[in-house]
C-alpha atoms as a PDB file:
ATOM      1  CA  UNK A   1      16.973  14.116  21.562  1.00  0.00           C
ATOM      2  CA  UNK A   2      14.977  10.780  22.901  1.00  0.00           C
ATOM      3  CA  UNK A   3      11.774  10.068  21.090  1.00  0.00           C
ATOM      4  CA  UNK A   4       8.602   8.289  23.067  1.00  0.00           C
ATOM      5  CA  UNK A   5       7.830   4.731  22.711  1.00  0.00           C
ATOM      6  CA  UNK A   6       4.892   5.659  20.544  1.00  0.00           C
ATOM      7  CA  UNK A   7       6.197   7.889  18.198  1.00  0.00           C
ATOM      8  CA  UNK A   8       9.359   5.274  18.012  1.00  0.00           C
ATOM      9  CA  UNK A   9       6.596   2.558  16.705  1.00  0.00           C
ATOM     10  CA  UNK A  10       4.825   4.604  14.249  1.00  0.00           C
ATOM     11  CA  UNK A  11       7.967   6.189  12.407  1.00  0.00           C
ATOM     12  CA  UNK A  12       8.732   2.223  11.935  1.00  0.00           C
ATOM     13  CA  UNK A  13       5.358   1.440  11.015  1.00  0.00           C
ATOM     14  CA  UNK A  14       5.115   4.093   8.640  1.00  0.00           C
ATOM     15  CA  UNK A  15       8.279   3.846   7.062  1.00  0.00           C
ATOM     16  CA  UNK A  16       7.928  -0.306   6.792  1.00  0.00           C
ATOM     17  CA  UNK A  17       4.363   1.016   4.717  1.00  0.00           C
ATOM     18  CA  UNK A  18       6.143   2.906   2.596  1.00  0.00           C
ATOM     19  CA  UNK A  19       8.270   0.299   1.483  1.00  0.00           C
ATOM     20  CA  UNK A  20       5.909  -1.961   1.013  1.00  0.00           C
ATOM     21  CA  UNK A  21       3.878   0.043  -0.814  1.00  0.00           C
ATOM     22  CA  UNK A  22       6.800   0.723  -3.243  1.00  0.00           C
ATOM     23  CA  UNK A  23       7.429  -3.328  -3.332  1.00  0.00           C
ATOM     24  CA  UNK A  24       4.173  -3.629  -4.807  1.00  0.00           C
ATOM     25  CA  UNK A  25       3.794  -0.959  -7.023  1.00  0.00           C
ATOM     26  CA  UNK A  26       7.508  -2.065  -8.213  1.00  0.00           C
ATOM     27  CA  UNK A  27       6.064  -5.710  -8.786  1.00  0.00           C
ATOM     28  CA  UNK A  28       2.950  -4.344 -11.061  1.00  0.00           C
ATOM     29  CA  UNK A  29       5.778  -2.333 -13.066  1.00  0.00           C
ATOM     30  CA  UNK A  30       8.246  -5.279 -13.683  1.00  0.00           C
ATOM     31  CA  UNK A  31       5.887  -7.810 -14.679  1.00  0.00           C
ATOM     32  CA  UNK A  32       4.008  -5.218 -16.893  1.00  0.00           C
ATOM     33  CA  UNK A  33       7.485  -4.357 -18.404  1.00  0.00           C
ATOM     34  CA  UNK A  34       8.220  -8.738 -18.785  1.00  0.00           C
ATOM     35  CA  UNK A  35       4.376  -8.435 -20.533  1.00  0.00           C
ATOM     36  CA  UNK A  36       5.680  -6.242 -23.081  1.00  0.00           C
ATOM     37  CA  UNK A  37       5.333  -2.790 -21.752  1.00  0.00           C
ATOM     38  CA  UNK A  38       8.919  -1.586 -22.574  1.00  0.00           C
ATOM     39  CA  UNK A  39       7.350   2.147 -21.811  1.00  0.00           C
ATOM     40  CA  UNK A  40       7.563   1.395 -17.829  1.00  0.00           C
ATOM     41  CA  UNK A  41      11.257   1.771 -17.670  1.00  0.00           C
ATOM     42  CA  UNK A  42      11.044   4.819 -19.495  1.00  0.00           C
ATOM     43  CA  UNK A  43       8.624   6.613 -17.074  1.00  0.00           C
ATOM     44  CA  UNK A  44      10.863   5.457 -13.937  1.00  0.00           C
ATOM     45  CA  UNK A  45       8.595   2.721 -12.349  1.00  0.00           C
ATOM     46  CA  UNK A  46      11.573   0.294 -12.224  1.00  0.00           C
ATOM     47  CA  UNK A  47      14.066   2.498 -10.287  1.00  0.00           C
ATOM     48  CA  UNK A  48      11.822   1.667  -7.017  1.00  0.00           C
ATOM     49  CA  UNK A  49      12.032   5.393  -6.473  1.00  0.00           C
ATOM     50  CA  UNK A  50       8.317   6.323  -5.053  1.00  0.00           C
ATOM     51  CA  UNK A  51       8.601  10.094  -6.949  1.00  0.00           C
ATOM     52  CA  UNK A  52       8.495   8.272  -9.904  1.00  0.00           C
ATOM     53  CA  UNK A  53       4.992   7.044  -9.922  1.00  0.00           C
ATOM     54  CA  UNK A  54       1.829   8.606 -11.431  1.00  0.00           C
ATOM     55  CA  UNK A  55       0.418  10.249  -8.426  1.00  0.00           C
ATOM     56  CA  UNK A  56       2.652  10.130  -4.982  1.00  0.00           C
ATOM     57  CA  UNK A  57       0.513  11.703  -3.191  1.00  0.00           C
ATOM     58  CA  UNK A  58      -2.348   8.898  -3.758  1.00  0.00           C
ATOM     59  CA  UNK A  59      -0.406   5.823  -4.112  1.00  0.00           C
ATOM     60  CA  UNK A  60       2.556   6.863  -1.000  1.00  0.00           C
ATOM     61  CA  UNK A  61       1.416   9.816   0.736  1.00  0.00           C
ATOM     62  CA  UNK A  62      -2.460   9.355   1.770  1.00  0.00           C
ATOM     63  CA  UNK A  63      -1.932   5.953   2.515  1.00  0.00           C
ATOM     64  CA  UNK A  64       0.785   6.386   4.907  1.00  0.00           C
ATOM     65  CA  UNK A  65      -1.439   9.074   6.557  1.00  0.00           C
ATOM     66  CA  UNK A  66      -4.442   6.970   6.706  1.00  0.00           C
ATOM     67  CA  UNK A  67      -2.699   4.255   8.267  1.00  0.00           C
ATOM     68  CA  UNK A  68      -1.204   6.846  10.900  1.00  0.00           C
ATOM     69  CA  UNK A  69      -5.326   7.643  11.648  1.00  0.00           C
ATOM     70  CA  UNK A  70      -5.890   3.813  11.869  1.00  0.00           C
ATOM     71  CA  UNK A  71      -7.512   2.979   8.795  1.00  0.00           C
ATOM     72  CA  UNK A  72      -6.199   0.802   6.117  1.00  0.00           C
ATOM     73  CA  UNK A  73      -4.160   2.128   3.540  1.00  0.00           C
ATOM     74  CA  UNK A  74      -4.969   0.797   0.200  1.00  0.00           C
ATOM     75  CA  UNK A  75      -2.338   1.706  -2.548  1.00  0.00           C
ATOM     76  CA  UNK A  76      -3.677   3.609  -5.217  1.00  0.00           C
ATOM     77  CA  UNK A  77      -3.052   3.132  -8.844  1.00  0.00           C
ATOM     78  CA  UNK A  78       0.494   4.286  -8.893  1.00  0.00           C
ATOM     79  CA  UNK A  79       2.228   2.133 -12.283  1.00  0.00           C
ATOM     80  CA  UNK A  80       0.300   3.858 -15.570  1.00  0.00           C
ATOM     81  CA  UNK A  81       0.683   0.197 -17.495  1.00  0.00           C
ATOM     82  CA  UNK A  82      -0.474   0.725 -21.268  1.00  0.00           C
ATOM     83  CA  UNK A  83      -2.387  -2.691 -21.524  1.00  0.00           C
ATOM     84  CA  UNK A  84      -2.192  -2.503 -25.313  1.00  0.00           C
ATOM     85  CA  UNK A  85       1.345  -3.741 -25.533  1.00  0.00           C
ATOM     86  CA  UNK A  86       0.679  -6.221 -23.316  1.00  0.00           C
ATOM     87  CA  UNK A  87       0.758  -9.824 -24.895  1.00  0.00           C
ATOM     88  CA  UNK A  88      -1.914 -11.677 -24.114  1.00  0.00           C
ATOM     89  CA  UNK A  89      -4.574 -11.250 -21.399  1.00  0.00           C
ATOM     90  CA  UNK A  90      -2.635 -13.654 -19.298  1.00  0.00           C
ATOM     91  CA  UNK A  91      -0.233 -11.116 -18.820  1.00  0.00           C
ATOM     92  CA  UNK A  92      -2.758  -8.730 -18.060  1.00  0.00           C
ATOM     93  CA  UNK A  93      -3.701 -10.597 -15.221  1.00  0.00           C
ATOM     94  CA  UNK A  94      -0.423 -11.242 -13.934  1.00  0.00           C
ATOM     95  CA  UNK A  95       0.056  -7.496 -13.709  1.00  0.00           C
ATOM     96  CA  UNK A  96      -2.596  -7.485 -11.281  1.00  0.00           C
ATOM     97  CA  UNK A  97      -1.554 -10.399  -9.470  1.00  0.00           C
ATOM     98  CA  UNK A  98       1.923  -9.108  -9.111  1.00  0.00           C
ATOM     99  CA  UNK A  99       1.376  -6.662  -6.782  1.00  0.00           C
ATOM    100  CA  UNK A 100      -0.625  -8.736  -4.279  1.00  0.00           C
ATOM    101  CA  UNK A 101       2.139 -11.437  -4.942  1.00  0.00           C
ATOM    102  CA  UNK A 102       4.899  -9.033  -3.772  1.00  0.00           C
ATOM    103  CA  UNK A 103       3.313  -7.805  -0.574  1.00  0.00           C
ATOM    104  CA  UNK A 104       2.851 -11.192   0.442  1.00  0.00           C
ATOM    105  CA  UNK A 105       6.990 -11.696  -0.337  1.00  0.00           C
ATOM    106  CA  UNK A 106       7.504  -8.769   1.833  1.00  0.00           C
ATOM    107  CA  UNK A 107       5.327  -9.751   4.415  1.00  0.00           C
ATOM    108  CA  UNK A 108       6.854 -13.367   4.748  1.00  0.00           C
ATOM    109  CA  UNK A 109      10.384 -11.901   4.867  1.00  0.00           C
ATOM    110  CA  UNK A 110       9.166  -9.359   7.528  1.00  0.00           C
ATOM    111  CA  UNK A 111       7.355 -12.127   9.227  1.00  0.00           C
ATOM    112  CA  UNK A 112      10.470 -14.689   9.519  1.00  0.00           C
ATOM    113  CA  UNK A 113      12.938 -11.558  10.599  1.00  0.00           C
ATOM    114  CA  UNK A 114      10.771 -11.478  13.889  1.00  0.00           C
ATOM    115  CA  UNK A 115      11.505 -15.200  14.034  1.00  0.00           C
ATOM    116  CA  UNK A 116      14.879 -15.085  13.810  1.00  0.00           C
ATOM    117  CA  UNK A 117      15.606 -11.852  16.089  1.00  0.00           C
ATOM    118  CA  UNK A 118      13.007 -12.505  18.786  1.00  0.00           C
ATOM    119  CA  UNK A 119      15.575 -11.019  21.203  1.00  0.00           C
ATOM    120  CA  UNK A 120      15.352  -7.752  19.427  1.00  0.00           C
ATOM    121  CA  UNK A 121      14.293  -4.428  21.259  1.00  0.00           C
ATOM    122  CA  UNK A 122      10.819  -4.869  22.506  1.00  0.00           C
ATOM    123  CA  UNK A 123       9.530  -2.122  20.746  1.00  0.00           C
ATOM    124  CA  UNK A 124      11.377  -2.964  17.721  1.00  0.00           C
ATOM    125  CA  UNK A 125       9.467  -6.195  17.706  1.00  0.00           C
ATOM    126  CA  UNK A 126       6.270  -4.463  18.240  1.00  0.00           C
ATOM    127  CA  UNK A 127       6.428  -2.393  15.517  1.00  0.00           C
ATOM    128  CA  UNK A 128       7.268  -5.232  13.028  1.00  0.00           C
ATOM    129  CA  UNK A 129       4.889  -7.506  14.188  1.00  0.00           C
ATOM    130  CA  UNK A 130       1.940  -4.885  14.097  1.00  0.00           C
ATOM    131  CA  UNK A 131       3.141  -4.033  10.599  1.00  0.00           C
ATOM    132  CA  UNK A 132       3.240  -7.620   9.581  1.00  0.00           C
ATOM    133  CA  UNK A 133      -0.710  -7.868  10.585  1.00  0.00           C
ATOM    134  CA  UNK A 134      -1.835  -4.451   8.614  1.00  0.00           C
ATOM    135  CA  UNK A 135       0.632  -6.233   5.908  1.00  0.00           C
ATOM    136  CA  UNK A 136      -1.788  -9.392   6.160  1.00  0.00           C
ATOM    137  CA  UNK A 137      -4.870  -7.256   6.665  1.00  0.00           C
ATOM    138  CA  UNK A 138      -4.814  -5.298   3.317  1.00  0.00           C
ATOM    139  CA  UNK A 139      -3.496  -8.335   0.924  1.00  0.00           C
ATOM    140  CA  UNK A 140      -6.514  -9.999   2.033  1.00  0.00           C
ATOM    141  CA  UNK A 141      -8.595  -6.853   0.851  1.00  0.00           C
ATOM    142  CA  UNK A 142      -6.768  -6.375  -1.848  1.00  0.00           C
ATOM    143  CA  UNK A 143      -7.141  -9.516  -2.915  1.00  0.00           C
ATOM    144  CA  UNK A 144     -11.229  -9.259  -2.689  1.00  0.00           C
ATOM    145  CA  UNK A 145     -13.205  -9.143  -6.852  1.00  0.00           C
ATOM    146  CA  UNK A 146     -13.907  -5.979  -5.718  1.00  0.00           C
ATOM    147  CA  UNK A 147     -13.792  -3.715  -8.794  1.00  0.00           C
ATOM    148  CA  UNK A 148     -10.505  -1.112  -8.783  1.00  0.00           C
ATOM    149  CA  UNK A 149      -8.439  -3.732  -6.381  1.00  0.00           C
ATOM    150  CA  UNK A 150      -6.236  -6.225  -7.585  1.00  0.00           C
ATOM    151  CA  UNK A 151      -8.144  -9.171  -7.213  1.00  0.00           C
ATOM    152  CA  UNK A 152     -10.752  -7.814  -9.681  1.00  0.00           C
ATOM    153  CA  UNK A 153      -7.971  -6.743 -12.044  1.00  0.00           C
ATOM    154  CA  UNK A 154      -6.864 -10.736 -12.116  1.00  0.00           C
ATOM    155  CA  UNK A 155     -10.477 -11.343 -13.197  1.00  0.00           C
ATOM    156  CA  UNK A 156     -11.034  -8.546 -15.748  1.00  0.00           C
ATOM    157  CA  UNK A 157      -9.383  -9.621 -18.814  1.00  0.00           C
ATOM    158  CA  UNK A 158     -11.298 -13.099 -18.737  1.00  0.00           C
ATOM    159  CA  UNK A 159     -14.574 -11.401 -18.825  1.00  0.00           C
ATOM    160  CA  UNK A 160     -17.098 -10.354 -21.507  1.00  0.00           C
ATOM    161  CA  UNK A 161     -16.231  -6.913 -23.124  1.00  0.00           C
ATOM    162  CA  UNK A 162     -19.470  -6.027 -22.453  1.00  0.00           C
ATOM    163  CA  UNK A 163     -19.490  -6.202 -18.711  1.00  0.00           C
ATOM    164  CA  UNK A 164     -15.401  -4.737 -18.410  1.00  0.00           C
ATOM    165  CA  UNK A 165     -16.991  -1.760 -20.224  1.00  0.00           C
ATOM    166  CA  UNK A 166     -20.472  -1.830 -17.701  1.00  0.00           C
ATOM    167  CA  UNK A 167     -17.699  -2.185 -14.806  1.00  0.00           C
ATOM    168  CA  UNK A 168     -15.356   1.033 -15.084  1.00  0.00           C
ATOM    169  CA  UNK A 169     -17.320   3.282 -13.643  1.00  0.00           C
ATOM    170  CA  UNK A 170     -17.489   0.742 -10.578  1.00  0.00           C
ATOM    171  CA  UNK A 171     -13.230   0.823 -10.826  1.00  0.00           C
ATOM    172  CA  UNK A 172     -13.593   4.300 -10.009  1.00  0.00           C
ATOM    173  CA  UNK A 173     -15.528   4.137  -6.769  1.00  0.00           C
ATOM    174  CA  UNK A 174     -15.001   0.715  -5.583  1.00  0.00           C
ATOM    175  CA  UNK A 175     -12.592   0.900  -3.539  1.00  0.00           C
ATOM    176  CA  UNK A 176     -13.911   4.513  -2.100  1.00  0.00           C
ATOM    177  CA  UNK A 177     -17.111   2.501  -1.773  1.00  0.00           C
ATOM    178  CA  UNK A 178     -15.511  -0.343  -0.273  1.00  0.00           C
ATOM    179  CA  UNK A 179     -13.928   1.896   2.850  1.00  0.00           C
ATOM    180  CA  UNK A 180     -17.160   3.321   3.424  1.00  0.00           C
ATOM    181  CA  UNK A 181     -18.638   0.238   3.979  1.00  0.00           C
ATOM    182  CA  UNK A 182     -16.095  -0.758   6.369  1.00  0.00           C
ATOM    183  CA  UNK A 183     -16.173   2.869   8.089  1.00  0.00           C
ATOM    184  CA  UNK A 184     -19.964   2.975   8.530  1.00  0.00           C
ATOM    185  CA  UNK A 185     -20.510  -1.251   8.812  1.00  0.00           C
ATOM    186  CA  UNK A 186     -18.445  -2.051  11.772  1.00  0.00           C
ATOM    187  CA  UNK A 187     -19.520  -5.686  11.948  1.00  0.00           C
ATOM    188  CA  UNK A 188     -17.614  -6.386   8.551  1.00  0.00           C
ATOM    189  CA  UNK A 189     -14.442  -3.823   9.804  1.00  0.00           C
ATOM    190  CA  UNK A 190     -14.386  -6.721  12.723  1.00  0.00           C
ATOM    191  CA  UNK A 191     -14.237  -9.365  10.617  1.00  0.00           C
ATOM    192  CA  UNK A 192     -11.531  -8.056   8.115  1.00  0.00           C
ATOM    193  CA  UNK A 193      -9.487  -7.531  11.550  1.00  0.00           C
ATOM    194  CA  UNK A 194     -10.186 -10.872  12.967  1.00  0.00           C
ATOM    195  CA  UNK A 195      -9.249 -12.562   9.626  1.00  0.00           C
ATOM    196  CA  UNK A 196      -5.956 -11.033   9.933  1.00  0.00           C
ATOM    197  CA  UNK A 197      -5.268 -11.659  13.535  1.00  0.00           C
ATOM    198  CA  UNK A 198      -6.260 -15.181  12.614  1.00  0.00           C
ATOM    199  CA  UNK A 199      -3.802 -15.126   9.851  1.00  0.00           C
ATOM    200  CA  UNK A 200      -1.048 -13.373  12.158  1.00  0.00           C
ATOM    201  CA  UNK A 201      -1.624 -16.433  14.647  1.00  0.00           C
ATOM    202  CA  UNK A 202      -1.223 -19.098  12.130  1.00  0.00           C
ATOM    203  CA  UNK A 203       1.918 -17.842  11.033  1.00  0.00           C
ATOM    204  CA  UNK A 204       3.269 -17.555  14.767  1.00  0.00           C
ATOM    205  CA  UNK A 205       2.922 -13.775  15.698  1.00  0.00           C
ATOM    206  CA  UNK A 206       2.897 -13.316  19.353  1.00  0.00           C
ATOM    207  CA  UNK A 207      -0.694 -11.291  20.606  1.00  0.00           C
ATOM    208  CA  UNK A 208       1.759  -9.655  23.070  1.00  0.00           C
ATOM    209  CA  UNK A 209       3.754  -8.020  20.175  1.00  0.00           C
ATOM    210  CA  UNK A 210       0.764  -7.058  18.355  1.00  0.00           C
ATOM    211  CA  UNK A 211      -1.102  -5.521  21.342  1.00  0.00           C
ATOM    212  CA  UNK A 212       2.130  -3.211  22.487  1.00  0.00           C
ATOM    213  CA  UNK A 213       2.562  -2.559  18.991  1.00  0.00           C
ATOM    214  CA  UNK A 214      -0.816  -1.802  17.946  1.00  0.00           C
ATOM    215  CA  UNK A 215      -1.154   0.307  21.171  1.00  0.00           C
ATOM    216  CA  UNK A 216       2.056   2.767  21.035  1.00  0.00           C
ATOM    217  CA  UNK A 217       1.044   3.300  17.143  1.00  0.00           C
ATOM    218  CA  UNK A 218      -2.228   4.566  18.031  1.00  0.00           C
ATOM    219  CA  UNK A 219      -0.937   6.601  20.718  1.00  0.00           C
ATOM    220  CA  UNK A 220       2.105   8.189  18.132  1.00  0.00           C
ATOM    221  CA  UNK A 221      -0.185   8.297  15.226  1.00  0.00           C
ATOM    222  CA  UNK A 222      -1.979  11.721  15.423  1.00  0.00           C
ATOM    223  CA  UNK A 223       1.280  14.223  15.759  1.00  0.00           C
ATOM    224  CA  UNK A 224       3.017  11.807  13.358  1.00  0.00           C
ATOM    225  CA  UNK A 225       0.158  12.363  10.886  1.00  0.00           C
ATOM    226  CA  UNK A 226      -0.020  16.216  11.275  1.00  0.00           C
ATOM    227  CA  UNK A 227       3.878  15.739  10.440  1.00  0.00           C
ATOM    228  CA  UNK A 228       3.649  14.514   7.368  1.00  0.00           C
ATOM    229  CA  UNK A 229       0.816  16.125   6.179  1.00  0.00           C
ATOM    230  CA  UNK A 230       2.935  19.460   6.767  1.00  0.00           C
ATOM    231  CA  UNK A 231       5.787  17.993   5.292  1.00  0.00           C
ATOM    232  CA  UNK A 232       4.098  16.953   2.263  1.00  0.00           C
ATOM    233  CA  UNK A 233       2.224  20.671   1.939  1.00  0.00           C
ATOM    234  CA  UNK A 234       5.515  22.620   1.486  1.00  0.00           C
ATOM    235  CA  UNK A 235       6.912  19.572  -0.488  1.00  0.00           C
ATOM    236  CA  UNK A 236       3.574  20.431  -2.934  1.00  0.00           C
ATOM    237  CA  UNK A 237       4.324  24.245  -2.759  1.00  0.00           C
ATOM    238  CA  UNK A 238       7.838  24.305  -3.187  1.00  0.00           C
ATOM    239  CA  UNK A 239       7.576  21.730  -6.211  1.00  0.00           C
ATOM    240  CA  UNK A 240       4.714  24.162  -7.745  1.00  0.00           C
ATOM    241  CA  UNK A 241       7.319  27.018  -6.913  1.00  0.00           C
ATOM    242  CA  UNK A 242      10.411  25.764  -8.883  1.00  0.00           C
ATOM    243  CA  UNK A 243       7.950  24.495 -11.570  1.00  0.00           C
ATOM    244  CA  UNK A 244       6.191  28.118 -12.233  1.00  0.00           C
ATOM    245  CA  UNK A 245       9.263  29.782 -12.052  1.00  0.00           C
ATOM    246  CA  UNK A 246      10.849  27.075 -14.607  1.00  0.00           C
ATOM    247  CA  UNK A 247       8.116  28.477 -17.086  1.00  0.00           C
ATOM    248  CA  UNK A 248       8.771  31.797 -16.457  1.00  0.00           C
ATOM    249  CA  UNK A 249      12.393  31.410 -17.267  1.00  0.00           C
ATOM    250  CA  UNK A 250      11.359  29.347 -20.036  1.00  0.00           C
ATOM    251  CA  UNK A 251       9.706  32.247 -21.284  1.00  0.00           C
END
């Protein structure tokens, strides 16, 4: 069975997301568990497996999907860190930071693999190197004081106690708020983009690559997406299956 170009480039897209996204949830969990937070091993979050985070579905599964329908894929909060046993607010901080910190390691590696096997398969190429500039695109969101995104999480613990407590409302629809604003503002959606192709430039990506690759993902991303949602609705109702019929037994 031969697959098109298109749907080639998004399965590699995709599945270059996904492990990114599990880089940097991985990187909020290990520096959380250096920062005193021995309960992080216990829940999982340091066996890189992406079942073992808080909410899949938010933090690995509606991302990935998003991305397939062109938008940009935020992680959720996957890593539940208790901030208590943290040390110091330093730590705190660097919990936040880690995340971004790790995306960026992943997107430098990805970035100097396309440097070093620029005689790979065309498409192969043009899958990395669009990945590399979504890669780009969200750590410079993420990175934004916006509250509920890392960057503002670096912030927090230096602030008043009195404004953290105004603010946590704000972490719950920031980033929701955020998306809107570059869904319904399309000036500012431009500019995120041509930040990142800026970006993708300086570091050497060729606008070749990223065209091709850009353009088969969009073309592969809608049956892709109805693929995975389907996948992940019988994953949901077997899980719910075994679990209710676990009870019963139990019982």
């Amino acid at each position: 069975m031969q697959i098109s170009d298109s749907t080639f480039v998004s399965l590699i897209v995709v599945l270059g997301w996904v492990l990114s996204l599990c880089l940097h949830e991985y990187g909020h969990g290990i520096v959380a568990y250096w920062g005193g937070d021995k309960s992080i091993k216990d829940k999982g979050y340091l066996s890189f497996n992406p079942f073992a985070y808080t909410d899949v579905g938010m933090s690995i599964v509606l991302p990935a999907v998003i991305v397939l329908f062109g938008g940009i894929g935020l992680p959720g909060a996957a890593v539940s860190v208790n901030r208590t046993q943290l040390r110091n607010k330093y730590w705190e901080s660097l919990v936040s930071l880690a995340g971004p910190v790790f995306s960026i390691a992943f997107t430098a590696v990805l970035v100097a693999g396309i440097h070093a096997w620029s005689n790979a398969p065309v498409n192969i190429l043009a899958a990395a190197t669009f990945l590399a500039v979504l890669e780009i695109l969200v750590i410079i969101l993420n990175l934004l004081p916006v509250p509920g995104l890392d960057g503002y999480g670096i912030f927090e613990p230096f602030l008043s106690s009195t404004l953290r407590q105004r603010l946590i409302p704000a972490q719950r629809y920031g980033i929701l708020l955020l998306m809107a604003v570059l869904w319904m503002v399309p000036p500012a959606n431009d500019f995120l983009w041509l930040v990142s192709y800026a970006v993708s430039y300086v570091v050497g990506l060729d606008p070749r690559m990223i065209d091709r690759g850009q353009t088969l993902f969009r073309q592969g991303a809608g049956p892709l997406a109805i693929g995975v949602i389907a996948i992940v609705v019988i994953y949901h109702f077997v899980k719910s299956r075994r679990e209710k019929n676990a009870g019963d037994a139990v019982d």
